[in-house]
Protein backbone atom coordinates (compact mmCIF):
# COMPACT_ATOMS: atom_id res chain seq x y z
CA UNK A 1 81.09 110.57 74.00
CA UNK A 2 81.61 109.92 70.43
CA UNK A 3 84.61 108.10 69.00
CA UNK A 4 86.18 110.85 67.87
CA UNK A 5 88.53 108.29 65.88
CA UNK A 6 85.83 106.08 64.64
CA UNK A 7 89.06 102.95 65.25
CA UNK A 8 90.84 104.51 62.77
CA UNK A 9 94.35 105.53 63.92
CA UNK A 10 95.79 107.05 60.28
CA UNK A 11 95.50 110.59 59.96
CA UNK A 12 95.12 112.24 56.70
CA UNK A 13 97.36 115.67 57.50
CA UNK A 14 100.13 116.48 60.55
CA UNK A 15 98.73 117.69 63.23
CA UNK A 16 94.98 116.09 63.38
CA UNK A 17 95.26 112.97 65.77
CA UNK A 18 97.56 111.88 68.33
CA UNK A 19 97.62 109.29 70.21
CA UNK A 20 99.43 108.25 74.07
CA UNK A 21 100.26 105.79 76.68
CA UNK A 22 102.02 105.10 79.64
CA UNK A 23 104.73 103.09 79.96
CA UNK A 24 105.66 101.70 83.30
CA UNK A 25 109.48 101.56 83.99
CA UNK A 26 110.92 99.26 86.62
CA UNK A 27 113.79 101.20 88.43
CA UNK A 28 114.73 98.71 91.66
CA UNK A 29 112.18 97.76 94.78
CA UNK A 30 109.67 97.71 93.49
CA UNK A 31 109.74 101.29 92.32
CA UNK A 32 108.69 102.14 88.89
CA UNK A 33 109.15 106.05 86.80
CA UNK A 34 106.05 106.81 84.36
CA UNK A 35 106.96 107.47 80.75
CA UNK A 36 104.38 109.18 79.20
CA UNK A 37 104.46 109.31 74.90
CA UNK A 38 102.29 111.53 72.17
CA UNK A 39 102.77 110.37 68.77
CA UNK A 40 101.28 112.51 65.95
CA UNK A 41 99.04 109.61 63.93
CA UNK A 42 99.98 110.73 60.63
CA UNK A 43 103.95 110.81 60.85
CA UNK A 44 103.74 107.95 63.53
CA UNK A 45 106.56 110.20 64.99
CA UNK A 46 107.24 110.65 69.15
CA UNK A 47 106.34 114.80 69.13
CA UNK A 48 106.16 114.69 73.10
CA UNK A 49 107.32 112.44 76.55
CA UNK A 50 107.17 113.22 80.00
CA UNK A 51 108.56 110.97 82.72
CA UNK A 52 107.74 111.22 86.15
CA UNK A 53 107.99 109.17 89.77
CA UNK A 54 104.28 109.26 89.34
CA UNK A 55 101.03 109.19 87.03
CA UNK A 56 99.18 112.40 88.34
CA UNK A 57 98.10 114.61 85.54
CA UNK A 58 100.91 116.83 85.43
CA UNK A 59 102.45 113.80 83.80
CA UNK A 60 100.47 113.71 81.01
CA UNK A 61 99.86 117.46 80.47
CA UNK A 62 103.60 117.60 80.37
CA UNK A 63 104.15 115.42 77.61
CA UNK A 64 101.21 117.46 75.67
CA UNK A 65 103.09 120.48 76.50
CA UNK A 66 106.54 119.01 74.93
CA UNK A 67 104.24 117.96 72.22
CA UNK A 68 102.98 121.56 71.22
CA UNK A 69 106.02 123.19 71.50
CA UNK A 70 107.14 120.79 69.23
CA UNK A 71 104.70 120.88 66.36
CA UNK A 72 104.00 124.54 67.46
CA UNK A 73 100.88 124.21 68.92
CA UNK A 74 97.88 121.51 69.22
CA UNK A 75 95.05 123.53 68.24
CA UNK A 76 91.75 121.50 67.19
CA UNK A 77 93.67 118.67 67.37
CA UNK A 78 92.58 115.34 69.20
CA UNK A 79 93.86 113.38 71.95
CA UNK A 80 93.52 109.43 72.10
CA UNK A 81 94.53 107.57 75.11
CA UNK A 82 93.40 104.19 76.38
CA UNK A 83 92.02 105.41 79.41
CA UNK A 84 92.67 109.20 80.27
CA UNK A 85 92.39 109.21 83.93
CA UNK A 86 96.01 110.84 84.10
CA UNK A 87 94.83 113.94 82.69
CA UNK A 88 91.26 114.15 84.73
CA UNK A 89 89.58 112.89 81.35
CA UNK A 90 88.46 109.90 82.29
CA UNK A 91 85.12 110.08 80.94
CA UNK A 92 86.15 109.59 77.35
CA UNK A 93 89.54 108.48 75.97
CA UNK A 94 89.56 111.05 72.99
CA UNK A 95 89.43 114.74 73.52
CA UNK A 96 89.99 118.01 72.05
CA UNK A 97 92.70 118.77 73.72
CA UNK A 98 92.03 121.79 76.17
CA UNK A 99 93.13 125.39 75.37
CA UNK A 100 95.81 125.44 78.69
CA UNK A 101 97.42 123.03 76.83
CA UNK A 102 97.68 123.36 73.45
CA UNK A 103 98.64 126.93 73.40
CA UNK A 104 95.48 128.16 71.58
CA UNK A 105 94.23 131.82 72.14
């Protein structure tokens, strides 16, 4: 795949690059919630989260989903994350992100 990015995390415009992680919260027992985070690359703003008791994909697509109906919708936007397993992407970290998703028609 192609680096989408090219390392360069600025954006140019609102609604062009975004960027996520995971974030592992310790809750007792060895128990941890996943907090999942899409910032827009341009405003550096949060848009979207998601927290879950676990990192399936629905995680992920969740915070997308808080994400577009944020900003409105994701169309031909693109997705950076360092690994995208979560969201069944883990052949590439950067994606357009898919039509379910962003709310395209």
């Amino acid at each position: 795949m192609p680096d989408l990015f090219r390392r360069d995390f600025t954006a140019t415009a609102p609604n062009t690059k975004y960027v996520g992680d995971i974030t592992y919260l310790p809750v007792g027992d060895g128990e941890f919630l996943y907090l999942e985070t899409v910032s827009d690359c341009f405003s550096r703003r949060l848009v979207g989260w998601s927290i879950a008791n676990h990192m399936r994909t629905s995680l992920v697509a969740d915070a997308l989903r808080a994400a577009a109906a944020t900003r409105s919708n994701l169309a031909g936007a693109v997705f950076h994350s360092d690994h995208g397993a979560q969201l069944g992407l883990n052949w590439s970290s950067q994606h357009q992100l898919p039509v379910v998703i962003v709310g395209a028609r």
